[in-house]
Protein backbone atom coordinates (compact mmCIF):
# COMPACT_ATOMS: atom_id res chain seq x y z
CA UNK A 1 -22.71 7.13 14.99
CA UNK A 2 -22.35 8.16 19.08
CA UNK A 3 -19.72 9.81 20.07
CA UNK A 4 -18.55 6.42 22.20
CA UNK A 5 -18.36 4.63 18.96
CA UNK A 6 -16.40 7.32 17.34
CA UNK A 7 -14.30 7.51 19.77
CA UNK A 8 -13.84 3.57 19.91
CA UNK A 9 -13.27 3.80 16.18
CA UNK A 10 -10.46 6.36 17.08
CA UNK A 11 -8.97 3.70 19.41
CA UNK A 12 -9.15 1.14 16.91
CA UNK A 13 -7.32 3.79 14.10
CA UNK A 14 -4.35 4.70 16.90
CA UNK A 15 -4.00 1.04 18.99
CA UNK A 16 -0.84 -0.47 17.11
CA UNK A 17 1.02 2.26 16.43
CA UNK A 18 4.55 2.29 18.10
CA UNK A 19 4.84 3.69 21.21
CA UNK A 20 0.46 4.35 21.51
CA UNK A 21 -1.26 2.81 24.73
CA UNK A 22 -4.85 2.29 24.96
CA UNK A 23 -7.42 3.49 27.17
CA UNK A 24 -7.52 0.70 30.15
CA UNK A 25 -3.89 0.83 30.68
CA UNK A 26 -3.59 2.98 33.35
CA UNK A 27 -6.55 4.45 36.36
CA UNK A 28 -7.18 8.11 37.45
CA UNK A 29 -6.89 10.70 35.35
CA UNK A 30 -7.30 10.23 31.70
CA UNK A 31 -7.84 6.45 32.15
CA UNK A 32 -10.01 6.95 29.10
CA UNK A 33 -7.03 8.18 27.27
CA UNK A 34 -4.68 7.68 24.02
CA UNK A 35 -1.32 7.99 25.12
CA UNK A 36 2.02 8.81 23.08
CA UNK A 37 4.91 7.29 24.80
CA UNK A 38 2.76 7.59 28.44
CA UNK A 39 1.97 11.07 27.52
CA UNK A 40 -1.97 11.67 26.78
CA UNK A 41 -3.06 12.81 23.50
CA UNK A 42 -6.48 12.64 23.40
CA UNK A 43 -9.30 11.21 26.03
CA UNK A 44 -13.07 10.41 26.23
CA UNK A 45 -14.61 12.86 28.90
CA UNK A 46 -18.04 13.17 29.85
CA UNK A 47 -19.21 12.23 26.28
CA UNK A 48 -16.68 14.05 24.53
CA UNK A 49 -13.60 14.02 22.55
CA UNK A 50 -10.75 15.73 24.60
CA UNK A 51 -7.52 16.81 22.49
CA UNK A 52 -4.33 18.24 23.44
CA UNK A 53 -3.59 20.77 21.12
CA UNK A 54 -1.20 23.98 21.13
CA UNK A 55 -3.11 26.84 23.21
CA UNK A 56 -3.38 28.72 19.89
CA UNK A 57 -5.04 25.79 17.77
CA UNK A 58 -7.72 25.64 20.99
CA UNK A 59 -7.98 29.52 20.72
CA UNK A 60 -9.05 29.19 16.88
CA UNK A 61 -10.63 25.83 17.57
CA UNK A 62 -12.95 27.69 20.74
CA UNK A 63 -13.60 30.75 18.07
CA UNK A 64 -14.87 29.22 15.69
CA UNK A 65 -17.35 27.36 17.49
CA UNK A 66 -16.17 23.84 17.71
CA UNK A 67 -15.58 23.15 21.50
CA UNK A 68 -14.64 24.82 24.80
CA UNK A 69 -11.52 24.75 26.52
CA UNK A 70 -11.68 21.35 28.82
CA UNK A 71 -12.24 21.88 32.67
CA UNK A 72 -11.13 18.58 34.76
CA UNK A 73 -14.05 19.60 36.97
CA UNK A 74 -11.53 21.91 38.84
CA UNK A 75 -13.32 25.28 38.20
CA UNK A 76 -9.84 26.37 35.71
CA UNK A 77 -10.04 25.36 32.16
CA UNK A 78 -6.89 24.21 30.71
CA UNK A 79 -5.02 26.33 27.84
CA UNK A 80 -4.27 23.69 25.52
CA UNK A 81 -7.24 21.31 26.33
CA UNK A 82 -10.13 21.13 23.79
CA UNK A 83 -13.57 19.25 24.56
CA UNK A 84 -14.59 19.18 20.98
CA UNK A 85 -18.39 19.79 20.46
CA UNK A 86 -20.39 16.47 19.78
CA UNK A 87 -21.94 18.80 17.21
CA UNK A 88 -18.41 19.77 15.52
CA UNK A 89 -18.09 18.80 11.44
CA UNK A 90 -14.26 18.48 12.56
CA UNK A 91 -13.14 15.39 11.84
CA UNK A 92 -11.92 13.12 15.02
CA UNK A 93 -9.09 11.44 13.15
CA UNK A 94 -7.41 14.74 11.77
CA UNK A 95 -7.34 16.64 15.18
CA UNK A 96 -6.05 13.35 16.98
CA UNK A 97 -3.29 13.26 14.17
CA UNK A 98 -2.49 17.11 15.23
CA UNK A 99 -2.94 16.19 19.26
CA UNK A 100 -0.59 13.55 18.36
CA UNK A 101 2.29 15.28 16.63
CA UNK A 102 1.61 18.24 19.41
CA UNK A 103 2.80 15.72 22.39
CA UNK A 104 5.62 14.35 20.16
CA UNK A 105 7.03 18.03 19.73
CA UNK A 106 6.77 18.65 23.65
């Protein structure tokens, strides 16, 4: 499966959920995006799966291997920003459940 159509399934999982808005519903940045109550949880970028997570979930998350800290192309990559690696065995639903309960908390 690409990457688009996991990420499409992801849509699918999260679209009807109360208070979740689609990608589409908004332009600029992170019109790719999930969003919790206008706030985005996770995004498609450049082919990837982009999560907001705690900084010290992306720490462990960039350690062991499974992404880099996400860069919106301004030369500073953002603490608690993970592009997940296409390669990753982490599952897309489970860190989009965590993403999700991290922007509830905030």
């Amino acid at each position: 499966m690409s990457p688009e159509e996991k990420f499409e399934d992801l849509v699918d999982e999260f679209t009807g959920r109360a208070g979740i808005t689609p990608p589409g519903a908004t332009g600029g940045f992170g019109r790719t995006a999930l969003r919790a109550h206008g706030r985005i949880f996770a995004m498609f970028v450049r082919g990837q799966l982009v999560l907001k997570l705690p900084r010290a979930r992306v720490d462990a998350l960039v350690a062991e291997g499974h992404g880099v800290r996400f860069d919106a192309n301004k030369g500073t990559p953002m603490k608690e920003w993970l592009a997940l690696d296409t390669g990753s065995a982490k599952p897309w639903s489970a860190l989009a459940e965590e993403a999700l309960e991290f922007v509830g908390r905030k």
